[in-house]
Protein backbone atom coordinates (compact mmCIF):
# COMPACT_ATOMS: atom_id res chain seq x y z
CA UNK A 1 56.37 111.75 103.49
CA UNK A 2 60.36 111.39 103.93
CA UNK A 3 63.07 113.53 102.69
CA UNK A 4 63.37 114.03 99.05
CA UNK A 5 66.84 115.06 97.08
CA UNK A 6 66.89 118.23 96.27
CA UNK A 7 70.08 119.55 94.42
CA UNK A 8 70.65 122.07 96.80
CA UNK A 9 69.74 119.28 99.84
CA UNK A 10 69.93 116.09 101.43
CA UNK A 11 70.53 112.96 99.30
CA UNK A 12 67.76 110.07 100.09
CA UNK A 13 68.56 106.50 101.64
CA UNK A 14 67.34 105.02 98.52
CA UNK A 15 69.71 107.51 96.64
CA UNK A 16 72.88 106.23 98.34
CA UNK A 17 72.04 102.66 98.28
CA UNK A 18 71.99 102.97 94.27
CA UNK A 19 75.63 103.94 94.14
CA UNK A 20 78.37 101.36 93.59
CA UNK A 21 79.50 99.21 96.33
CA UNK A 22 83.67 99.54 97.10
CA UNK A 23 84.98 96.92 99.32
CA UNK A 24 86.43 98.76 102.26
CA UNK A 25 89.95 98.68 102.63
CA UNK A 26 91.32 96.26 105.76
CA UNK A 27 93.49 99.07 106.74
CA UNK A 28 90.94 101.37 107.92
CA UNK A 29 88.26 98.55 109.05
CA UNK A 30 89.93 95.98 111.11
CA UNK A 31 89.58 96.94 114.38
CA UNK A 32 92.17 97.63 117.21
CA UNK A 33 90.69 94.20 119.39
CA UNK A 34 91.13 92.24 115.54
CA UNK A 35 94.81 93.83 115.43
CA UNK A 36 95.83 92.44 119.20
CA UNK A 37 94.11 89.05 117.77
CA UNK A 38 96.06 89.13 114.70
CA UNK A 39 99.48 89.95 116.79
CA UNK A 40 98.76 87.10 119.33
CA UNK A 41 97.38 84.53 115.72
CA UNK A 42 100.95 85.64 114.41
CA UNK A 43 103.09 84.29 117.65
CA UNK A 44 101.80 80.90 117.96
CA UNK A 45 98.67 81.21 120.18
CA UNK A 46 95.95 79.25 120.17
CA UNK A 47 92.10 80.42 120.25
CA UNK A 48 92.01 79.41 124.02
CA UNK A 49 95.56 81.03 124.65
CA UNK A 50 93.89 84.41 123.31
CA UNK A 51 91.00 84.19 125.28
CA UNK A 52 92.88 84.06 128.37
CA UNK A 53 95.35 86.57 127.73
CA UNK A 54 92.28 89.39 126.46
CA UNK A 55 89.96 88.29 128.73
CA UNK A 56 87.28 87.52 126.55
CA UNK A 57 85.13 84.52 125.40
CA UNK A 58 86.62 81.47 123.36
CA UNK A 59 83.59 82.29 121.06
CA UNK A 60 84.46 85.89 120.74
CA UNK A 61 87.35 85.23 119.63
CA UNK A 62 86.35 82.91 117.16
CA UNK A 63 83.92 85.11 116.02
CA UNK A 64 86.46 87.98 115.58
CA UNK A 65 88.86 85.23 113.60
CA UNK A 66 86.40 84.88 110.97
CA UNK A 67 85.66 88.48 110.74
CA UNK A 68 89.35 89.41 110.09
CA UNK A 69 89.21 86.39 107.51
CA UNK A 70 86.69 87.71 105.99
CA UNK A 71 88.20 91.37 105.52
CA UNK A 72 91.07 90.48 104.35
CA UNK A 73 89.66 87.94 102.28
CA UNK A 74 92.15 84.83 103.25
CA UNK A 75 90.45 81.37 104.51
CA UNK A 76 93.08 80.58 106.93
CA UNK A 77 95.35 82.00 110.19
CA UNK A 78 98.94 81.70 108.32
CA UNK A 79 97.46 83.12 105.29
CA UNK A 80 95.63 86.12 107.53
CA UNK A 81 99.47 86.50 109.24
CA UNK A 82 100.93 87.02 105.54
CA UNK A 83 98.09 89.23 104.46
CA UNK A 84 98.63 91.37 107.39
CA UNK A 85 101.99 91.38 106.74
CA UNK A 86 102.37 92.35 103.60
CA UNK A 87 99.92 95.00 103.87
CA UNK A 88 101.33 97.25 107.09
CA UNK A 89 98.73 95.96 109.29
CA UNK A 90 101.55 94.11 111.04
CA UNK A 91 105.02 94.49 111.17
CA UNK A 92 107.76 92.39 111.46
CA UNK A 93 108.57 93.25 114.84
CA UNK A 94 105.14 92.33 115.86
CA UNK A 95 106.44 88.56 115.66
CA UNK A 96 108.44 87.43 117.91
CA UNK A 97 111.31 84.96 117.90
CA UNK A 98 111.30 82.15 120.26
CA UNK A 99 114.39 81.85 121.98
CA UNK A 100 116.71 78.81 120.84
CA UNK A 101 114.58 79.28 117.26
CA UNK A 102 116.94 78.04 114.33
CA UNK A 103 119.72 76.79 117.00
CA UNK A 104 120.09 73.70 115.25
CA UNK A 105 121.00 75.51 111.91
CA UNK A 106 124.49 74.66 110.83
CA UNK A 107 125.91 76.59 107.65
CA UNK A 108 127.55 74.20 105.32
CA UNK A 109 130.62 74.49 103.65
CA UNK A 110 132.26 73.32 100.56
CA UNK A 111 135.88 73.92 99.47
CA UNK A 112 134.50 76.77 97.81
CA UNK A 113 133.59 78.51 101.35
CA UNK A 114 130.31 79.02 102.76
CA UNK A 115 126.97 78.05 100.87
């Protein structure tokens, strides 16, 4: 016969099962591997590029894709980027910026002075 719940013992399996069900926070279940994917995701790389550079399959990484999609409940890369983002998982200076990014940008100006 298994373990029973006593109040000065053990809880039962079936005991714990019966209490509500919390989704668990991204912040404490992504892993560190999901992390490096997420940094790499968030400058550009492709699902090949990140195999390469981690050393691990194209399907791995695929498979660990969808798993950070699914904890942080988002249905595509960009969205998982802004996600992170905006909830400390990743930082700004996580991204980096291409060199020569935004050289075309001009600022405009009216006879009123800059816009």
């Amino acid at each position: 016969m298994g373990p029973t719940h006593h109040s000065d013992g053990p809880t039962t399996h079936h005991h714990l099962k019966a209490l509500p069900h919390r989704p668990a926070d991204p912040r404490y279940t992504v892993t560190r591997r999901q992390l490096d994917i997420l940094r790499l995701i968030a400058n550009g790389n492709t699902t090949t590029a990140i195999a390469r550079r981690l050393g691990i399959s194209y399907n791995t990484v695929t498979s660990q894709v969808a798993s950070i999609h699914r904890k942080l409940r988002v249905s595509d890369r960009a969205q998982a980027v802004a996600v992170a983002l905006r909830m400390g998982l990743l930082d700004m200076g996580d991204v980096l910026v291409p060199d020569g990014a935004n050289s075309s940008y001009r600022t405009h100006t009216t006879s009123e002075g800059a816009l």
